[in-house]
PDB file of N, CA and C in Angstrom:
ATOM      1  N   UNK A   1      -5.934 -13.169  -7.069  1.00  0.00           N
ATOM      2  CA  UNK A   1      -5.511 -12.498  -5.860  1.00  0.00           C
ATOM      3  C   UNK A   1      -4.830 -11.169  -6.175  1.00  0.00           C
ATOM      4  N   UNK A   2      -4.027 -11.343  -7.309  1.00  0.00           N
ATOM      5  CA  UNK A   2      -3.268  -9.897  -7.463  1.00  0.00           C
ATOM      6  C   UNK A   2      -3.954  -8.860  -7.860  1.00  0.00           C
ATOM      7  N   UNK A   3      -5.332  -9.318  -8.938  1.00  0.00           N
ATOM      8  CA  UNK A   3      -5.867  -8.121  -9.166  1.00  0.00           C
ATOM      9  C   UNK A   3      -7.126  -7.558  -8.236  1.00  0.00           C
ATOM     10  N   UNK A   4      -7.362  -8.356  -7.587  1.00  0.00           N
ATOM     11  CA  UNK A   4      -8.456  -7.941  -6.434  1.00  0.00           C
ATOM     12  C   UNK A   4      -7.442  -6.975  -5.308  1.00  0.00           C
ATOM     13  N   UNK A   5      -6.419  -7.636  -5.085  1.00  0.00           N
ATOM     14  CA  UNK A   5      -5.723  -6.950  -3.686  1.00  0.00           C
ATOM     15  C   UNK A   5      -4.862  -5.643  -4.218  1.00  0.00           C
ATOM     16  N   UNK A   6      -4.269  -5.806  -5.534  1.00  0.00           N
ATOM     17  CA  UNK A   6      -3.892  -4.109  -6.160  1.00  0.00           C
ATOM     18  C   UNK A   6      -5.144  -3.450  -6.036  1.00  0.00           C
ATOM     19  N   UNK A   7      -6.189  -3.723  -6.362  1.00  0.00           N
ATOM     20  CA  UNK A   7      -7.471  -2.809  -6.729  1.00  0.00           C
ATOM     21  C   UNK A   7      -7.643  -2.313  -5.277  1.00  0.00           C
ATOM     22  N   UNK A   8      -8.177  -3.004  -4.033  1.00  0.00           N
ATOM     23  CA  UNK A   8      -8.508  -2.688  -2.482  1.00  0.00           C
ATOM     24  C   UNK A   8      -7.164  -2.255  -1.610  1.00  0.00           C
ATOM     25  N   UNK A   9      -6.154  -2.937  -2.036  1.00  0.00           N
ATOM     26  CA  UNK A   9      -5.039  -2.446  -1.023  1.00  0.00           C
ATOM     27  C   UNK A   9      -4.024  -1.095  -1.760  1.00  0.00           C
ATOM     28  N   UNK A  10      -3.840  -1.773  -3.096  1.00  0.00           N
ATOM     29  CA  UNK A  10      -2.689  -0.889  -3.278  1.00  0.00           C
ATOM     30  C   UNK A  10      -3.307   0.409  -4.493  1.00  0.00           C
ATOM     31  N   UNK A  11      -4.237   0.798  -4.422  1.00  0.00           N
ATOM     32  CA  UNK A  11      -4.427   1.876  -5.140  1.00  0.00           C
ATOM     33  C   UNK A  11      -5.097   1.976  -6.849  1.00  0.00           C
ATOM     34  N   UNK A  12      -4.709   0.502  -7.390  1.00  0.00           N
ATOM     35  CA  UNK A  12      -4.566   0.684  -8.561  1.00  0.00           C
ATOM     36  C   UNK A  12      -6.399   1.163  -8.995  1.00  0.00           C
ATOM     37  N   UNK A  13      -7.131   0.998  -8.223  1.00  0.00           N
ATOM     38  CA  UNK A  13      -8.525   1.120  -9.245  1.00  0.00           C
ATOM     39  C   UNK A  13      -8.755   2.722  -9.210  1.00  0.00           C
ATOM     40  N   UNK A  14      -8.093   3.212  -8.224  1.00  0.00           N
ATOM     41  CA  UNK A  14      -8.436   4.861  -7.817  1.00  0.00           C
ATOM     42  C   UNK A  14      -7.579   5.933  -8.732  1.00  0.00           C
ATOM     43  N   UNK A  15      -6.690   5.276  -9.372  1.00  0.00           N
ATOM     44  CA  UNK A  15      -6.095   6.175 -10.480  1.00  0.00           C
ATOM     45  C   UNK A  15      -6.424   6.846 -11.627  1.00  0.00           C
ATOM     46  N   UNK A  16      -6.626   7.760 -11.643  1.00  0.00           N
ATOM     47  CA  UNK A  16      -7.224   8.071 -12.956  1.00  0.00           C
ATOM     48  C   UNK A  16      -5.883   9.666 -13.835  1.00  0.00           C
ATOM     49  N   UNK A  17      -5.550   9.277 -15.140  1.00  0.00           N
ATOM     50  CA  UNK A  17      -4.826   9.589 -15.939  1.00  0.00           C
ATOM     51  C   UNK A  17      -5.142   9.655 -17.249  1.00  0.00           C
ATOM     52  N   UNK A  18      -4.610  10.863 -17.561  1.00  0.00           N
ATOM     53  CA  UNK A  18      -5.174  11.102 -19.658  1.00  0.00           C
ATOM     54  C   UNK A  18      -3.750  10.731 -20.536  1.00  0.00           C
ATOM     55  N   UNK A  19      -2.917  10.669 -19.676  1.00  0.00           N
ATOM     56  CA  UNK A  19      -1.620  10.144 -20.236  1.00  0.00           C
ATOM     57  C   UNK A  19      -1.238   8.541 -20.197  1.00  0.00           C
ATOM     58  N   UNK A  20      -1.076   8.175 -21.382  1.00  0.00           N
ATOM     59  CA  UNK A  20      -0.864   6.430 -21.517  1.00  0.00           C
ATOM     60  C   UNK A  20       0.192   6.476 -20.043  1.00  0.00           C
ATOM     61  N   UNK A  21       1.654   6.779 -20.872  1.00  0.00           N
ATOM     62  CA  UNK A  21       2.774   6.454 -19.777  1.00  0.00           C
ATOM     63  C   UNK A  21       2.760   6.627 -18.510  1.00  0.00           C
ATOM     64  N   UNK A  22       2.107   7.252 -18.065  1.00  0.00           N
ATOM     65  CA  UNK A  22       1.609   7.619 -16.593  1.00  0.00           C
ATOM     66  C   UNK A  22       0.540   6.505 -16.189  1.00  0.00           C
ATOM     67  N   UNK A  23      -0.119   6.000 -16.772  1.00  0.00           N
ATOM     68  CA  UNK A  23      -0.776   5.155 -16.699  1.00  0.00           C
ATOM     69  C   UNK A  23       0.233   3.671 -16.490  1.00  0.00           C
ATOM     70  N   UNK A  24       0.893   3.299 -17.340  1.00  0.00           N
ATOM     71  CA  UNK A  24       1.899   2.355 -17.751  1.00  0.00           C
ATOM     72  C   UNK A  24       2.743   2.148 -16.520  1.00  0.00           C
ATOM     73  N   UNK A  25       3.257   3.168 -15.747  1.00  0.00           N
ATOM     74  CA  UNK A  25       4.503   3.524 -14.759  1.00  0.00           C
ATOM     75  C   UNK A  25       3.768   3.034 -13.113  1.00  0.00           C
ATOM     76  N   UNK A  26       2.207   3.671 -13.466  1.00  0.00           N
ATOM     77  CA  UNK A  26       1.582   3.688 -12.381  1.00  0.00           C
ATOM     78  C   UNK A  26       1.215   2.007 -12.260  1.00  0.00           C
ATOM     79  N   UNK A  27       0.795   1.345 -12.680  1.00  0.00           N
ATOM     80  CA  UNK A  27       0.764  -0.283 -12.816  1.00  0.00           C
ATOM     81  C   UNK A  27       2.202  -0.632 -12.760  1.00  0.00           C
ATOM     82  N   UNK A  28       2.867  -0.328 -13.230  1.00  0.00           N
ATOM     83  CA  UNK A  28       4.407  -0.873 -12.948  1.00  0.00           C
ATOM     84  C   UNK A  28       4.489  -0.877 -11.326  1.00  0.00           C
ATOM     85  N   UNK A  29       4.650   0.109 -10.843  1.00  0.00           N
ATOM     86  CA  UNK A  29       4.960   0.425  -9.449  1.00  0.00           C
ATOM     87  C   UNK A  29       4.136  -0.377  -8.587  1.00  0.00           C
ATOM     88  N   UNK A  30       2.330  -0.477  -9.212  1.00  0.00           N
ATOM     89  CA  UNK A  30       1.713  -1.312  -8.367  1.00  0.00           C
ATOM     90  C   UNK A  30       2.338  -2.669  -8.323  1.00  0.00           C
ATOM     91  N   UNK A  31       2.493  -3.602  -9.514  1.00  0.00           N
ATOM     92  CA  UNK A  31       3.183  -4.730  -9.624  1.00  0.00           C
ATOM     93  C   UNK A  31       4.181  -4.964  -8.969  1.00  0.00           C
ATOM     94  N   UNK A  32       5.222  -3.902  -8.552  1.00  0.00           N
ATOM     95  CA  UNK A  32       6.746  -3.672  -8.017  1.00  0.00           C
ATOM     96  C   UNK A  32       5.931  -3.640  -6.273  1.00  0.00           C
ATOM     97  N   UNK A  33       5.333  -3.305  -5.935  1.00  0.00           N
ATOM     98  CA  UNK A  33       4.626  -2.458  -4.519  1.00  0.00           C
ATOM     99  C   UNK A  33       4.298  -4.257  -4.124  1.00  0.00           C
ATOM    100  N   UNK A  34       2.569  -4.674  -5.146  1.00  0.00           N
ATOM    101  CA  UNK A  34       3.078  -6.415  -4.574  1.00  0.00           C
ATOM    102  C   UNK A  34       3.597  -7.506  -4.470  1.00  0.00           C
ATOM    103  N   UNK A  35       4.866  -6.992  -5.083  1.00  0.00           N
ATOM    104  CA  UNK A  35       5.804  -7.953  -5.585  1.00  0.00           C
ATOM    105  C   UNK A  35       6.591  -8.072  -4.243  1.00  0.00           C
ATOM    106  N   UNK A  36       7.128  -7.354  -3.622  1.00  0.00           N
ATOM    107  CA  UNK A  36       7.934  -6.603  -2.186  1.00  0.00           C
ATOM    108  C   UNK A  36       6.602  -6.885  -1.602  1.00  0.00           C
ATOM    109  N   UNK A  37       5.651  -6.520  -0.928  1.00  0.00           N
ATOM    110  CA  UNK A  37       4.262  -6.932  -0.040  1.00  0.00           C
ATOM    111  C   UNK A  37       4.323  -8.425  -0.174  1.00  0.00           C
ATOM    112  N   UNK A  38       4.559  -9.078  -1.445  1.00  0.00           N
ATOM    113  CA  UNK A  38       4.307 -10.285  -0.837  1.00  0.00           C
ATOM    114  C   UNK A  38       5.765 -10.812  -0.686  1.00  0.00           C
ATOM    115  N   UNK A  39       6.477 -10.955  -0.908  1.00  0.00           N
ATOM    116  CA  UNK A  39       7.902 -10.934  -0.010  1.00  0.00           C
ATOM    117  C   UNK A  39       8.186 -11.040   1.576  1.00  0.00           C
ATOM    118  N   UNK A  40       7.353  -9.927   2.081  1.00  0.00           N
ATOM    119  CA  UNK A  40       7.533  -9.532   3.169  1.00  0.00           C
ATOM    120  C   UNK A  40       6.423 -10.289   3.853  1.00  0.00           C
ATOM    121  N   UNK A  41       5.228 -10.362   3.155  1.00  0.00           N
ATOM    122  CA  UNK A  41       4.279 -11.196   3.525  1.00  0.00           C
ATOM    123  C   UNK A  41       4.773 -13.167   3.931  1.00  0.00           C
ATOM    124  N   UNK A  42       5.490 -13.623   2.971  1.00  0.00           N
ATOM    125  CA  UNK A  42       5.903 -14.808   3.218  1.00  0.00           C
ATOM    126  C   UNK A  42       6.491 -14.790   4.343  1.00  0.00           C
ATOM    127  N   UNK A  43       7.332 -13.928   5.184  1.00  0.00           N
ATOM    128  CA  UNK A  43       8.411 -14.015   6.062  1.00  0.00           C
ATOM    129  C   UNK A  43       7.851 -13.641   7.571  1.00  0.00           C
ATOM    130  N   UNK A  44       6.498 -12.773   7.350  1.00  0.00           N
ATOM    131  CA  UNK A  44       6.136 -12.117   8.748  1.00  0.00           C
ATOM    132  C   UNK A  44       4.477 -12.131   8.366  1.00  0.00           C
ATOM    133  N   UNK A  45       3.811 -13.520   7.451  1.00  0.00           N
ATOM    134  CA  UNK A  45       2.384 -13.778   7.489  1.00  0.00           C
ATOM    135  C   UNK A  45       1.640 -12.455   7.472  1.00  0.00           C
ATOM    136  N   UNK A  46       0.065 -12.870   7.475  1.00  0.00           N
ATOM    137  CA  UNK A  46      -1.082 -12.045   7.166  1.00  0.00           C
ATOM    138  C   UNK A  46      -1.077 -12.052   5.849  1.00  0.00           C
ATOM    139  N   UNK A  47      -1.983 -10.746   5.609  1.00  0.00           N
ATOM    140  CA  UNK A  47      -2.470 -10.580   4.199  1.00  0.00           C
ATOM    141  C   UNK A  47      -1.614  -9.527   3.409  1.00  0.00           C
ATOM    142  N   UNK A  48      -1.605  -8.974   2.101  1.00  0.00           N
ATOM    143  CA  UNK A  48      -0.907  -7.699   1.819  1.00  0.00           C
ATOM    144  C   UNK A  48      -1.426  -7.355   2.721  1.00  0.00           C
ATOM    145  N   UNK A  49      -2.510  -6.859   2.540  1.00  0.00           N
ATOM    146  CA  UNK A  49      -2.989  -5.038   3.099  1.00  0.00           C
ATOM    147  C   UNK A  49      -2.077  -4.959   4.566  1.00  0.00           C
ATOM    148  N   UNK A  50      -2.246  -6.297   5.529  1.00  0.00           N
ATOM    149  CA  UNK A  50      -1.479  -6.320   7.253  1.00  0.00           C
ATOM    150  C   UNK A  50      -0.327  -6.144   6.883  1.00  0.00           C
ATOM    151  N   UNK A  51       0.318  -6.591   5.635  1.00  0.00           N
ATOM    152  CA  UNK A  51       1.915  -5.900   5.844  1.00  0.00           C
ATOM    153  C   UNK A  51       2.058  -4.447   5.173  1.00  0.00           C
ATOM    154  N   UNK A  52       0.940  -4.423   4.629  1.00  0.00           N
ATOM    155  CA  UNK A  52       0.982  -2.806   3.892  1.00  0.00           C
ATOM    156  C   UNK A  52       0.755  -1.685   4.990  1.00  0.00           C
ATOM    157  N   UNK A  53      -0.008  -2.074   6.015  1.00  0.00           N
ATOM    158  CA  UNK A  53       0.155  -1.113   7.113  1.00  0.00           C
ATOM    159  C   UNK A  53       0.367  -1.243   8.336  1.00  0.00           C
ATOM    160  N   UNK A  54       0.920  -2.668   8.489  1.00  0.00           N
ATOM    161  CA  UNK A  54       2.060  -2.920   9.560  1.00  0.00           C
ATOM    162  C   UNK A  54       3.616  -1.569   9.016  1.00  0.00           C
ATOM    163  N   UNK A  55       4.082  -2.169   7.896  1.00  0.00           N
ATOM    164  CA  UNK A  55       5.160  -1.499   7.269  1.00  0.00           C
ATOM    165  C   UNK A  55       4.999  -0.028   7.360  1.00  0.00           C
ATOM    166  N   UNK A  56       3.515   0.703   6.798  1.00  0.00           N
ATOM    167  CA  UNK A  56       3.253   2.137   6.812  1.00  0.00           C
ATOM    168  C   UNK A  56       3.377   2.656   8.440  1.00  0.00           C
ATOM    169  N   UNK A  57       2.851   2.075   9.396  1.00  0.00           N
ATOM    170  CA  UNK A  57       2.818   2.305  10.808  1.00  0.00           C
ATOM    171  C   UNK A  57       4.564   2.579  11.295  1.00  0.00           C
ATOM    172  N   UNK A  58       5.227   1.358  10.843  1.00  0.00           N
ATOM    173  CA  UNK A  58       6.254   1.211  11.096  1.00  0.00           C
ATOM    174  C   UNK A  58       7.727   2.285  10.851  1.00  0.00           C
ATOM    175  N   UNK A  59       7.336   2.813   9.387  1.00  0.00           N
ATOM    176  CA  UNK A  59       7.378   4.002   8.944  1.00  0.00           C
ATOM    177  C   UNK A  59       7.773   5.323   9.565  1.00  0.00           C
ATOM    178  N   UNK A  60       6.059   4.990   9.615  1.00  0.00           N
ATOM    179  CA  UNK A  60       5.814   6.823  10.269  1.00  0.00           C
ATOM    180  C   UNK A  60       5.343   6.806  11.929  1.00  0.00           C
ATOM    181  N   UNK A  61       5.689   5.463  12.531  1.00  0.00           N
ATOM    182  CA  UNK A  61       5.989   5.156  13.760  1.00  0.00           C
ATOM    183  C   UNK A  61       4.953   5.678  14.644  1.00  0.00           C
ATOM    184  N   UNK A  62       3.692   4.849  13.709  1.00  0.00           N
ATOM    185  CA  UNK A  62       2.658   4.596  14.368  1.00  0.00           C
ATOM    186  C   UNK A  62       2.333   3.756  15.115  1.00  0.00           C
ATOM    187  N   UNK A  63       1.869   3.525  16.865  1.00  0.00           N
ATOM    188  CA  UNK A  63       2.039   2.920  17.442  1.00  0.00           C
ATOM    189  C   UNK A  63       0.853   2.308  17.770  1.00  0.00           C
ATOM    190  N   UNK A  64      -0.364   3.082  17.503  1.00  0.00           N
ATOM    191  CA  UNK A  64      -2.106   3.301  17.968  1.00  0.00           C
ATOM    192  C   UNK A  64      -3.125   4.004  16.943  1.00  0.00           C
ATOM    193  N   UNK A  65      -4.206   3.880  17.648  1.00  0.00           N
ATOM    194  CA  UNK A  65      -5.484   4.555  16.732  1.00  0.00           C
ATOM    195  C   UNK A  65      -5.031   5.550  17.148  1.00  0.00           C
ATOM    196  N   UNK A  66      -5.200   5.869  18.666  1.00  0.00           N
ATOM    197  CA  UNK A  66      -4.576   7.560  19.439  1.00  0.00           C
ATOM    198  C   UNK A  66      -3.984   7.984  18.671  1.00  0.00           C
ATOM    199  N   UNK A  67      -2.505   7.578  17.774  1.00  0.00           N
ATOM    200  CA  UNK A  67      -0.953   8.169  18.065  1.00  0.00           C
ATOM    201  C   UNK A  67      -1.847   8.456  16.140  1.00  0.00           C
ATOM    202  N   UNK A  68      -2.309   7.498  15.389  1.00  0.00           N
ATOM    203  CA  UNK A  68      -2.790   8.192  14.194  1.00  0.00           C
ATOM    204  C   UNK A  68      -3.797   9.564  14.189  1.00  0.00           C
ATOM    205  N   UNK A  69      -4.542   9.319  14.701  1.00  0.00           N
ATOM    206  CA  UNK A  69      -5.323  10.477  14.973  1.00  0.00           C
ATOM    207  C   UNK A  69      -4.364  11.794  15.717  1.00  0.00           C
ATOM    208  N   UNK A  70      -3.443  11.704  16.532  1.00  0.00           N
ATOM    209  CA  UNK A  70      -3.334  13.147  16.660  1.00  0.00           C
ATOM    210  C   UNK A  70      -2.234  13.231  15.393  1.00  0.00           C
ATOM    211  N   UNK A  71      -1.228  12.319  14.723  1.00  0.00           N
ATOM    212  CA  UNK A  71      -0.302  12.682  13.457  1.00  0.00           C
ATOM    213  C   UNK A  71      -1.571  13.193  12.924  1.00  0.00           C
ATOM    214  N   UNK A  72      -2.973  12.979  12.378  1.00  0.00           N
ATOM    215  CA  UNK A  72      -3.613  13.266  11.332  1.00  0.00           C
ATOM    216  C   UNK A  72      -3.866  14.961  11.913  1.00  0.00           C
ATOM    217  N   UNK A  73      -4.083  14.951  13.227  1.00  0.00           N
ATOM    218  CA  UNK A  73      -4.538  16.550  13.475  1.00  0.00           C
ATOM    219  C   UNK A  73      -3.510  17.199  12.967  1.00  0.00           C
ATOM    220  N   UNK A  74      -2.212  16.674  13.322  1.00  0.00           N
ATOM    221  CA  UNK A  74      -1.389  17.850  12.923  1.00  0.00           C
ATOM    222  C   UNK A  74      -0.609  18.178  11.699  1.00  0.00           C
ATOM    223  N   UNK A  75      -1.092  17.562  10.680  1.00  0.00           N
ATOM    224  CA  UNK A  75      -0.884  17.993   8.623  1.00  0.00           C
ATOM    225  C   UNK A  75      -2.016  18.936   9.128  1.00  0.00           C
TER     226      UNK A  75
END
């Protein structure tokens, strides 16, 4: 489960680095990222990814598809 759902949810397969330690730090953080995801997951159910962007929504106080799409127009 951990290495399928780091790879699709949390980033880890899309990284690419010529530096070991950067490499090293970047798996750390993923490990640390579903370590807290599933935490939060035990307490308020679903899968990572539903608390990974329940939490991101929550954030940046996303409410809708609407309310993402116009934040995205305006970066």
């Amino acid at each position: 489960m951990f290495h399928r759902e780091s790879k699709q949810k949390l980033g880890l397969e899309s990284f690419q680095v010529e530096d070991w330690q950067k490499l090293v730090n970047h798996v750390g953080f993923v490990c640390l990222a579903y370590s807290l995801l599933s935490i939060l997951r035990q307490k308020c159910g679903g899968s990572i990814g539903d608390v990974k962007f329940d939490l991101q929504d929550h954030v940046y106080g996303i409410s809708s598809s609407a309310d993402t799409f116009e934040q995205k127009l305006a970066y």
